[in-house]
C-alpha atoms as a PDB file:
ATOM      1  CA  UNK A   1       5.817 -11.711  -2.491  1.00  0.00           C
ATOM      2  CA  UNK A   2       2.630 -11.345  -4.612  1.00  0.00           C
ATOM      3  CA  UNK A   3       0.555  -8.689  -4.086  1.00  0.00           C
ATOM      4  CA  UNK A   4      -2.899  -8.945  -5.918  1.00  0.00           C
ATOM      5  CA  UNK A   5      -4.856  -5.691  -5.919  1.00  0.00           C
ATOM      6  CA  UNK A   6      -8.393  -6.347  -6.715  1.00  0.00           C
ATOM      7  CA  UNK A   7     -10.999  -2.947  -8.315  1.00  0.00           C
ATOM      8  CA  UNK A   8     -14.151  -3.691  -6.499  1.00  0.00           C
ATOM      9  CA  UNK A   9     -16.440  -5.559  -8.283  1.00  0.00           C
ATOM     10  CA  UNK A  10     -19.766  -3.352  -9.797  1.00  0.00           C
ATOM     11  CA  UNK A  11     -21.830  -1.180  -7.209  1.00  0.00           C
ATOM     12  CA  UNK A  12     -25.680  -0.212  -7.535  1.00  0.00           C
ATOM     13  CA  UNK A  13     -25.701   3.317  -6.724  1.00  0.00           C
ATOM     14  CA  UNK A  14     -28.450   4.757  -4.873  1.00  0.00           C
ATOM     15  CA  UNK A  15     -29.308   7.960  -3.406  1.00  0.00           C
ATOM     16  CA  UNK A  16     -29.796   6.952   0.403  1.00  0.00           C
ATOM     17  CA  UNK A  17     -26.054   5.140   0.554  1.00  0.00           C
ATOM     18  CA  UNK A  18     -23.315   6.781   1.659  1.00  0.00           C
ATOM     19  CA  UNK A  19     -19.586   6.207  -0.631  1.00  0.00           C
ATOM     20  CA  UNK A  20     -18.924   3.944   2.246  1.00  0.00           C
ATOM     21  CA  UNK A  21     -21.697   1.641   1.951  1.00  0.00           C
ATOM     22  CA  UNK A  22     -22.656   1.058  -1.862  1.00  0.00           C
ATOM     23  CA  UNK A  23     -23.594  -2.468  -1.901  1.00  0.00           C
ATOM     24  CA  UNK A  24     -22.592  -4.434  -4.810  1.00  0.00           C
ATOM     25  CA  UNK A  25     -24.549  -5.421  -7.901  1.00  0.00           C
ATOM     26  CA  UNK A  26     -26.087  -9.019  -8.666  1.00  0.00           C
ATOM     27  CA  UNK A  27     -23.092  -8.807 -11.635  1.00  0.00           C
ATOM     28  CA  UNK A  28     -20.939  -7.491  -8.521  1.00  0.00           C
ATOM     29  CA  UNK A  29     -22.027  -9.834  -6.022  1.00  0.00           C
ATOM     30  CA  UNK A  30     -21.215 -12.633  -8.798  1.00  0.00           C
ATOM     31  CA  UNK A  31     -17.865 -11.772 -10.221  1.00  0.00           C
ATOM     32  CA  UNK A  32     -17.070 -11.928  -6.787  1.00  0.00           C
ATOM     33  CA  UNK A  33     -17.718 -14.966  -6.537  1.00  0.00           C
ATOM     34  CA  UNK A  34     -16.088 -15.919  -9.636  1.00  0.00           C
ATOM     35  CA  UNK A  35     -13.141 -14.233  -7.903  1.00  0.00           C
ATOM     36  CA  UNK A  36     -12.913 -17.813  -5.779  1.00  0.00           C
ATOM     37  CA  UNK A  37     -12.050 -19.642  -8.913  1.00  0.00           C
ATOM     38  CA  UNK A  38      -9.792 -17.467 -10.347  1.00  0.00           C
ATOM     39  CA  UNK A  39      -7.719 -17.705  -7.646  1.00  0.00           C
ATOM     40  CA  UNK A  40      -8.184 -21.308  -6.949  1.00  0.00           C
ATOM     41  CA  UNK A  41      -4.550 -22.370  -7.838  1.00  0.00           C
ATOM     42  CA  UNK A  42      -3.164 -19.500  -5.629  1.00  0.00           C
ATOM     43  CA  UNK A  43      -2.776 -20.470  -1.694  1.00  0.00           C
ATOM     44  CA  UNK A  44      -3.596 -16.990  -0.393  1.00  0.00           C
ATOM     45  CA  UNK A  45      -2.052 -16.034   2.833  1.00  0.00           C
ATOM     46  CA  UNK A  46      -3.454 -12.615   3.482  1.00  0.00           C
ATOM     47  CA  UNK A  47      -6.304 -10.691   2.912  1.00  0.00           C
ATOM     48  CA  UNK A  48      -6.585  -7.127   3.290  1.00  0.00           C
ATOM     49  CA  UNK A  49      -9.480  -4.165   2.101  1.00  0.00           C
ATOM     50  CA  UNK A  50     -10.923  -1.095   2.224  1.00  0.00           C
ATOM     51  CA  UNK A  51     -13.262  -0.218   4.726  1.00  0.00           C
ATOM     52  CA  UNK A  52     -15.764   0.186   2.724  1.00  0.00           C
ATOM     53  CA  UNK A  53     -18.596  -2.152   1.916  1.00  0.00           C
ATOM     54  CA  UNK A  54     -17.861  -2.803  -2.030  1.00  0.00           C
ATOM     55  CA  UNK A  55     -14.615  -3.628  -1.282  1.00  0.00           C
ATOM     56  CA  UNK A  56     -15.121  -5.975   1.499  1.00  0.00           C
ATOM     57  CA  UNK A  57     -18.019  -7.576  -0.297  1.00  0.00           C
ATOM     58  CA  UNK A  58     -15.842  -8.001  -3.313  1.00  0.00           C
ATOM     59  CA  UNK A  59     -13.151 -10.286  -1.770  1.00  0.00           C
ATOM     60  CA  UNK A  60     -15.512 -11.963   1.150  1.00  0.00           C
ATOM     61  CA  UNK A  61     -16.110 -15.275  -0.673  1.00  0.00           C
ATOM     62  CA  UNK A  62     -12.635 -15.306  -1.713  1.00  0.00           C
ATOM     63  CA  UNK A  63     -12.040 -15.021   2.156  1.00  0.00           C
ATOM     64  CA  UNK A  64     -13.830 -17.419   3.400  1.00  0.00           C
ATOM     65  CA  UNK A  65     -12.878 -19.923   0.839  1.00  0.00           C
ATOM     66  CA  UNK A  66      -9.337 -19.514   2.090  1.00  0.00           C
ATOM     67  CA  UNK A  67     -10.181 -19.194   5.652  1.00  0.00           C
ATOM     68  CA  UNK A  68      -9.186 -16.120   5.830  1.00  0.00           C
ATOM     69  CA  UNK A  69     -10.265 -13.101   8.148  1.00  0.00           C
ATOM     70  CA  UNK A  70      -9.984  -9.624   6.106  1.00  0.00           C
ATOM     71  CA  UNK A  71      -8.192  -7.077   7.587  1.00  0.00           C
ATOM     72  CA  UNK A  72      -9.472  -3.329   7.072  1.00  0.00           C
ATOM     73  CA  UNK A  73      -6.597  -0.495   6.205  1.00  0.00           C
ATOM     74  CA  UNK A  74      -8.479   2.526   5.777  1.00  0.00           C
ATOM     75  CA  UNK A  75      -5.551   4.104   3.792  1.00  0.00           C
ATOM     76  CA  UNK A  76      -7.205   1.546   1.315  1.00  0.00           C
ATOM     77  CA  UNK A  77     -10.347   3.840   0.834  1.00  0.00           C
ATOM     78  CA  UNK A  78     -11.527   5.464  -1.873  1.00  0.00           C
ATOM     79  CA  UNK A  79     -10.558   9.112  -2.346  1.00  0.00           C
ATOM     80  CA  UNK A  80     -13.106  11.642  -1.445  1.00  0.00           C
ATOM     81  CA  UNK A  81     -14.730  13.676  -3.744  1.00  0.00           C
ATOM     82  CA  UNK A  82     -15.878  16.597  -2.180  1.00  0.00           C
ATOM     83  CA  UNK A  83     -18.399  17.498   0.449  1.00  0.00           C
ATOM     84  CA  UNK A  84     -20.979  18.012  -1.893  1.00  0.00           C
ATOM     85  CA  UNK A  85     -22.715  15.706  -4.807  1.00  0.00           C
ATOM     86  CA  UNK A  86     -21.173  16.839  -8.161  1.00  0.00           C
ATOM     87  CA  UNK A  87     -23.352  16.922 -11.333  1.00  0.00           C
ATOM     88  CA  UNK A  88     -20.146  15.832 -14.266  1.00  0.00           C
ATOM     89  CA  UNK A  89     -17.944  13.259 -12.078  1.00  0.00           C
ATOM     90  CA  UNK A  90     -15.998  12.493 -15.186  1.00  0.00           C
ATOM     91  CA  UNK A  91     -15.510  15.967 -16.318  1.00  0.00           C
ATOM     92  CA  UNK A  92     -13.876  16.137 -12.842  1.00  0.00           C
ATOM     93  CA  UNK A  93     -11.902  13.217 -12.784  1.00  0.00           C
ATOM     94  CA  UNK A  94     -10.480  14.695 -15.833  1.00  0.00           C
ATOM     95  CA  UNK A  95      -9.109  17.901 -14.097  1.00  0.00           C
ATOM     96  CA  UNK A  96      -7.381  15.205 -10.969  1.00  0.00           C
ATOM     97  CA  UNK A  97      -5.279  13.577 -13.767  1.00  0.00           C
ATOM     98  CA  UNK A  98      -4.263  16.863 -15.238  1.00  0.00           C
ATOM     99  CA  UNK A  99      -3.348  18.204 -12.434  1.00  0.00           C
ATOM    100  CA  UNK A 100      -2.405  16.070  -8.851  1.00  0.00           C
ATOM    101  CA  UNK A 101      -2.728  18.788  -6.762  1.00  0.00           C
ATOM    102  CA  UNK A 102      -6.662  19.697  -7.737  1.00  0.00           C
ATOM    103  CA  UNK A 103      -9.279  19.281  -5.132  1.00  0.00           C
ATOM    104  CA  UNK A 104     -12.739  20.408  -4.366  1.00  0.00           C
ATOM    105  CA  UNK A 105     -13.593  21.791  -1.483  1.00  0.00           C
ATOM    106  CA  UNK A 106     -13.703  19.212   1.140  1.00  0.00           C
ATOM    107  CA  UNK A 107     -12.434  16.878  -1.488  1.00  0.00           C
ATOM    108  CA  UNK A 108      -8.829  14.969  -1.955  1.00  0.00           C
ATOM    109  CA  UNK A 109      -6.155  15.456  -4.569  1.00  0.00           C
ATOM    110  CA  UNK A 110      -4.324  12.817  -6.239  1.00  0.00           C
ATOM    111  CA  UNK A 111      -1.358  13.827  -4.445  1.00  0.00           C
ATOM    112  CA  UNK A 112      -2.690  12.900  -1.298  1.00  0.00           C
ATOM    113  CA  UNK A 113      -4.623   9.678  -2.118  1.00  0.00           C
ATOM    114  CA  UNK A 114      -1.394   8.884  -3.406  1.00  0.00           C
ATOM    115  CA  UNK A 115       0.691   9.495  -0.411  1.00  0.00           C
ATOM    116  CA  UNK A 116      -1.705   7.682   1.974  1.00  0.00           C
ATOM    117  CA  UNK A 117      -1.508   4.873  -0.575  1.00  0.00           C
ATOM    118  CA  UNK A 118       1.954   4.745  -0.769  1.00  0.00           C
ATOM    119  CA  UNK A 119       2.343   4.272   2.849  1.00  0.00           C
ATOM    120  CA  UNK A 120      -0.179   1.375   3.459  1.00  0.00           C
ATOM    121  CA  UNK A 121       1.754  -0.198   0.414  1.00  0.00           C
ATOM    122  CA  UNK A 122       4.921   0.344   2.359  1.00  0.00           C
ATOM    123  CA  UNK A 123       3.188  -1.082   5.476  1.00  0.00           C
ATOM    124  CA  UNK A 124       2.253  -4.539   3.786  1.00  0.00           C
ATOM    125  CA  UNK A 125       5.217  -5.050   2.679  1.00  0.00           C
ATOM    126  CA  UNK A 126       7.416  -4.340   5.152  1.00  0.00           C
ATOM    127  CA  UNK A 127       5.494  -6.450   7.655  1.00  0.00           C
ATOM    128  CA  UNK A 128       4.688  -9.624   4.802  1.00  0.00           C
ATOM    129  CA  UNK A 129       8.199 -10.677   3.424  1.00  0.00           C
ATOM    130  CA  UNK A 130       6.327 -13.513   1.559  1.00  0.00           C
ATOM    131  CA  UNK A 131       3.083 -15.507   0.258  1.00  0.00           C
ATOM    132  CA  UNK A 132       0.561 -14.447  -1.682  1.00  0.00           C
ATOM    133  CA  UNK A 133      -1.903 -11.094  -0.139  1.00  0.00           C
ATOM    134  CA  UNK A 134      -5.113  -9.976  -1.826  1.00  0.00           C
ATOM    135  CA  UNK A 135      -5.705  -6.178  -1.500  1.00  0.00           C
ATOM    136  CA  UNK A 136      -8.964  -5.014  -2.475  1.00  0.00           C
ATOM    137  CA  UNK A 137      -9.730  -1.312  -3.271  1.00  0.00           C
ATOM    138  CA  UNK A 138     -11.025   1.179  -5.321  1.00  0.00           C
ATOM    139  CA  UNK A 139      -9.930   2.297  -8.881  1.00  0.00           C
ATOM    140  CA  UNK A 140      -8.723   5.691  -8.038  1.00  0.00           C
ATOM    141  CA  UNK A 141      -6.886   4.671  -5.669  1.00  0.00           C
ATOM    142  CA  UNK A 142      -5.167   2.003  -7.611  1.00  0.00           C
ATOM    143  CA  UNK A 143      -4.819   4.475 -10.965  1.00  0.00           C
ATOM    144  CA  UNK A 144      -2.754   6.982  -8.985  1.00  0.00           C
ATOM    145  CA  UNK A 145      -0.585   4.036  -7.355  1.00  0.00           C
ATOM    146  CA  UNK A 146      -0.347   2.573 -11.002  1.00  0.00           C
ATOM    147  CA  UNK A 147       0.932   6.012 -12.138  1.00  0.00           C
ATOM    148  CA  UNK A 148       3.454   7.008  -9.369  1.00  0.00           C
ATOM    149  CA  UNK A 149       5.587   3.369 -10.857  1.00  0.00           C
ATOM    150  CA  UNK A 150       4.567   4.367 -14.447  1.00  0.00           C
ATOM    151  CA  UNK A 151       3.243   8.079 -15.305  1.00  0.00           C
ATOM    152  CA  UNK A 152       2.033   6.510 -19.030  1.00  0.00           C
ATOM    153  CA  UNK A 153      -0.561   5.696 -16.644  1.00  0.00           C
ATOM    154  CA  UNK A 154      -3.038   8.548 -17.115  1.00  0.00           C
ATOM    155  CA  UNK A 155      -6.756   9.511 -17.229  1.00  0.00           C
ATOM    156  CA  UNK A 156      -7.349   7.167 -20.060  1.00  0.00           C
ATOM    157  CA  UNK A 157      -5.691   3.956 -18.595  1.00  0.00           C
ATOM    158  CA  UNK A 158      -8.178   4.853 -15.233  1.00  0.00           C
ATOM    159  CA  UNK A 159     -11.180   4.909 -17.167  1.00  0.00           C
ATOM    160  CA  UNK A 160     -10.365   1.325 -18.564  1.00  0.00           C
ATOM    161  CA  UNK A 161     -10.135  -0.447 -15.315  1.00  0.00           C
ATOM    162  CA  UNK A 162     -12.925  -2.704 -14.819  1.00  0.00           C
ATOM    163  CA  UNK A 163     -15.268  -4.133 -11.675  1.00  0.00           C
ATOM    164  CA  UNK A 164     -13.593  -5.872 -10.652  1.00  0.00           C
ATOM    165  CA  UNK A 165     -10.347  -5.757 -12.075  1.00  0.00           C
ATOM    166  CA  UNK A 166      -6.673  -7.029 -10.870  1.00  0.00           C
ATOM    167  CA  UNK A 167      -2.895  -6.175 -11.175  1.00  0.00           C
ATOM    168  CA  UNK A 168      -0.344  -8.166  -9.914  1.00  0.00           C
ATOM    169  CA  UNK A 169       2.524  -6.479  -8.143  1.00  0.00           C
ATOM    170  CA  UNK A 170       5.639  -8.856  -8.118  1.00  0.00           C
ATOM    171  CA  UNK A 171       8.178  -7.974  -5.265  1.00  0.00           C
ATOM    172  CA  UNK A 172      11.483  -9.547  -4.362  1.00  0.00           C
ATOM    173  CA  UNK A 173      13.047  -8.893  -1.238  1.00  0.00           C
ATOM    174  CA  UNK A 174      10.698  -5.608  -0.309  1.00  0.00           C
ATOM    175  CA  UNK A 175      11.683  -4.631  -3.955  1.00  0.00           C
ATOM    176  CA  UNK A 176       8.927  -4.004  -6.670  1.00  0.00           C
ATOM    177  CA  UNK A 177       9.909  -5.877  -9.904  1.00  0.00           C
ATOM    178  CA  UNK A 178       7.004  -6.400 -12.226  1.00  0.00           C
ATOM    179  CA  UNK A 179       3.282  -5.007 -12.121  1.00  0.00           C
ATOM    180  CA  UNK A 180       1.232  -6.793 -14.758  1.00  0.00           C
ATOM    181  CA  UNK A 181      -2.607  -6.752 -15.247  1.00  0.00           C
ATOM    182  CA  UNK A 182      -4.036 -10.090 -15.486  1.00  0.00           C
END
């Protein structure tokens, strides 16, 4: 089994949207598109995404040009910050991958995104035992499930994952062998 995790594609962010519904960019709502062709010699058998609007939008044409419906996972989502807008986000970000178990009040820690994404991992592939499955996400998310099978991957590594952006995960027989970026 294949499992193709797919970064959003870029966002426009704007004061009245909540994290859940950032619509994407005109560069987001294109690479999406170009999403279709990059996968065009793929037969995809599964689509699956966060419940929130950039991710959905990110993967829809890619979809539909496979006749596919998208399930939502909302272990998928992004991590929450905090209850409260913060004024460095990066500054921040930088104290999560030094140290898992940080958090903001209202916020999530690494530790627990992780956990939550561990298990919806678990889920698709203990119910998919073949094929080809796009899951589409956020970039925190997929940094801390990057660095639980390889703890090289740090703060660094995160901030160099694009919009969109997409790792292959390579399993045979429920067993992870290979994670590659392409």
């Amino acid at each position: 089994m294949n499992l193709y995790f797919i970064r959003h594609a870029e966002t426009i962010y704007r004061s009245e949207d909540e994290d859940f519904n950032r619509p994407l960019s005109t560069k987001g709502k294109k690479d999406a598109e170009k999403l279709v062709n990059i996968f065009k010699d793929i037969s995809i058998d599964k689509v699956y995404a966060s419940p929130y609007f950039r991710a959905i939008d990110t993967v829809k044409p890619l979809a539909e040009d496979n006749e596919l419906s998208i399930e939502l996972m909302d272990n998928l989502r992004e991590r929450k910050v905090a209850d409260h807008y913060i004024d460095d986000f990066f500054e921040f970000a930088a104290k999560q991958w030094n140290d898992f178990d940080y958090s903001l009040p209202g916020g999530e820690s690494f530790n627990e995104v992780q956990e939550r994404g561990l298990k919806v991992l678990n889920k698709i592939v203990n119910n998919i035992k073949q094929g080809n499955i796009i899951v589409a996400g956020h970039g925190t998310w997929l940094g801390v499930i990057l660095n639980y099978f390889d703890d090289s991957f740090d703060y660094e590594h995160w901030r160099n994952i694009r919009m969109p952006d997409i790792y292959l995960f390579k399993y045979l027989n429920r067993n992870l062998k290979e994670i590659k970026k392409i």
